[in-house]
C-alpha atoms as a PDB file:
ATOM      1  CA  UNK A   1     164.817 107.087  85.179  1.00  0.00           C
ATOM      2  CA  UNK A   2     163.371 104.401  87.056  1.00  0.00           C
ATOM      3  CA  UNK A   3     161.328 101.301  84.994  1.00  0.00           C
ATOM      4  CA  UNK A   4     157.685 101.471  85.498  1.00  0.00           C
ATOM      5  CA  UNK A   5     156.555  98.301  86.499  1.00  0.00           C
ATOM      6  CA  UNK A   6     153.608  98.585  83.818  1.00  0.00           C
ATOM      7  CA  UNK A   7     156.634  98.305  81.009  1.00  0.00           C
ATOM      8  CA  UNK A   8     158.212  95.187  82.848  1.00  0.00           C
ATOM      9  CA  UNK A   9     154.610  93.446  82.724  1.00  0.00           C
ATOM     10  CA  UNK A  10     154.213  94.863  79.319  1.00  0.00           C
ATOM     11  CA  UNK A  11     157.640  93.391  77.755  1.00  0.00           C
ATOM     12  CA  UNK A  12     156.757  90.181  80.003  1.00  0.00           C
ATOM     13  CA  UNK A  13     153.902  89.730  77.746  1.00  0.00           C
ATOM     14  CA  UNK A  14     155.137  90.816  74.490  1.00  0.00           C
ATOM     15  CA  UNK A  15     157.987  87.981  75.613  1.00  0.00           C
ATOM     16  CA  UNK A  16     155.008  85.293  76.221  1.00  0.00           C
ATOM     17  CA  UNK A  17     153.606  85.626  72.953  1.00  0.00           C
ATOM     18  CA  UNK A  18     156.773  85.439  70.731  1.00  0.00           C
ATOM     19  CA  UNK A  19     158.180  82.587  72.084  1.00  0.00           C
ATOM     20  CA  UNK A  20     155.736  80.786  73.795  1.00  0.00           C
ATOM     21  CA  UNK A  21     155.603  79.409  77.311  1.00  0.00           C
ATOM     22  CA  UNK A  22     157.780  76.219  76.349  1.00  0.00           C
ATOM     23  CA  UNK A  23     160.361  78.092  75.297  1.00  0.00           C
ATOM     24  CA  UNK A  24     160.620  80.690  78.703  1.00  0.00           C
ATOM     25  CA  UNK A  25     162.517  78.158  81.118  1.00  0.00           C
ATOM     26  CA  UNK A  26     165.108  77.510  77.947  1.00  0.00           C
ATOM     27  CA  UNK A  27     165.458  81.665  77.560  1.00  0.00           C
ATOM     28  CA  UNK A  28     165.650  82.165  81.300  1.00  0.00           C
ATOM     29  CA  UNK A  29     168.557  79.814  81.342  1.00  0.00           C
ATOM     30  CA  UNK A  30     170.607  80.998  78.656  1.00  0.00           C
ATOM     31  CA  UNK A  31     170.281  84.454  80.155  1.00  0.00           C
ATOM     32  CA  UNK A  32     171.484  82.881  83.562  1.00  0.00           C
ATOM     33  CA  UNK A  33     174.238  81.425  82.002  1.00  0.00           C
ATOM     34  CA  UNK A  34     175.469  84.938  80.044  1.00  0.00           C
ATOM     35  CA  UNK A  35     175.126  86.429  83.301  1.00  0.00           C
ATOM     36  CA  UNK A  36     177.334  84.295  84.775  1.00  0.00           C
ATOM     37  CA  UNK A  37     180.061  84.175  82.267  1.00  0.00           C
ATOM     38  CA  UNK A  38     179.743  87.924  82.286  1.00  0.00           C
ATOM     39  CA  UNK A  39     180.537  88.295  85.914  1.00  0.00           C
ATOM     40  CA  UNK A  40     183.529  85.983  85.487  1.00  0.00           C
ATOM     41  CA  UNK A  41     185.198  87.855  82.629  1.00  0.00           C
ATOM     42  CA  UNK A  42     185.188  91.251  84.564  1.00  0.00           C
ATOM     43  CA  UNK A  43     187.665  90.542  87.053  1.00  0.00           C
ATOM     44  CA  UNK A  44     189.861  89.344  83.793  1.00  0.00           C
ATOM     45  CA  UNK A  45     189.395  92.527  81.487  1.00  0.00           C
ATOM     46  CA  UNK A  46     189.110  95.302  84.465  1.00  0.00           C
ATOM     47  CA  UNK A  47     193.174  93.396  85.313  1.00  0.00           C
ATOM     48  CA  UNK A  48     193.739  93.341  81.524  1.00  0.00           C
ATOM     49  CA  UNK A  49     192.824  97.268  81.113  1.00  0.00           C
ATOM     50  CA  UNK A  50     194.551  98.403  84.122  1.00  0.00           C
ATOM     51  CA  UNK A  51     197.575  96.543  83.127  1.00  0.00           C
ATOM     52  CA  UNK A  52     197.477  97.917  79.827  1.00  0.00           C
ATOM     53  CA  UNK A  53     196.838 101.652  81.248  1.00  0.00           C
ATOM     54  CA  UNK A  54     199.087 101.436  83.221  1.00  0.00           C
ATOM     55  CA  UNK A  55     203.069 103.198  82.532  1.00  0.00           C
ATOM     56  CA  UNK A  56     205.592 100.903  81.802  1.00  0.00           C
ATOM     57  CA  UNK A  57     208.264 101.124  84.851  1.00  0.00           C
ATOM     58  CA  UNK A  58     211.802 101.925  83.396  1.00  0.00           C
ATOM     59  CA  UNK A  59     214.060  98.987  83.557  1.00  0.00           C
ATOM     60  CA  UNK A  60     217.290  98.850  84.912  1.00  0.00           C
ATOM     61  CA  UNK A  61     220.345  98.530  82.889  1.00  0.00           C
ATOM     62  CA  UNK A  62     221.893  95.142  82.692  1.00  0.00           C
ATOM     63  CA  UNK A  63     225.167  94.822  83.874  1.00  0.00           C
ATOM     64  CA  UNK A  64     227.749  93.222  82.062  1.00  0.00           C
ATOM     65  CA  UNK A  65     228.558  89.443  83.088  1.00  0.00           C
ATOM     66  CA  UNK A  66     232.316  89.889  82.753  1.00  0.00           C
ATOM     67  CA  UNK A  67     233.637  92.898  84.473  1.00  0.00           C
ATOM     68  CA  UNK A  68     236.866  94.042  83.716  1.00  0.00           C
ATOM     69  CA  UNK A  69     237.038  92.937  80.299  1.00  0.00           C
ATOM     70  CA  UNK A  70     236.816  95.610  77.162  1.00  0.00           C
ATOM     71  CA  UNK A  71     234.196  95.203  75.348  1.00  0.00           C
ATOM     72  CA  UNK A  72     236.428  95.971  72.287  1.00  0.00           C
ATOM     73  CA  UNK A  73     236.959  92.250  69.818  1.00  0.00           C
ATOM     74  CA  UNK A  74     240.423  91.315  69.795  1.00  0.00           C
ATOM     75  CA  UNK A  75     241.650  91.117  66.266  1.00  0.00           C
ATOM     76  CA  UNK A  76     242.497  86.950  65.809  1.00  0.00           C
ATOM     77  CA  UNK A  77     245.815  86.613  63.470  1.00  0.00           C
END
């Protein structure tokens, strides 16, 4: 549905009159700034969701450091 650009002049307006001209530059700003902060956290989560959806790969079994030895304790007398 595409936005009429009546309703963008309309909410423009409504805008103007509850917070007053002084205050637009201040509101345009902040909604920069969430923009931008936005657009750097979605690289982050999309890598955090994939990783998280992702199957675990099986690891391989650890081998034993000493080979040949049993891995049976020797009673000490």
């Amino acid at each position: 549905m595409p936005i009429h650009p009546l309703w963008l002049l309309l909410i423009l307006v409504a805008v103007l009159l509850l917070f007053g001209p002084s205050r637009l530059p201040e509101l345009g700003s902040a909604a920069g700034k969430a923009m931008r902060e936005s657009r750097k956290a979605t690289p982050d989560l999309t890598n955090d969701v994939t990783a998280a959806a992702k199957p675990a790969e099986p690891q391989p079994p650890a081998e034993s450091t000493a080979k040949g030895s049993s891995s049976e304790a020797k009673p000490s007398n």
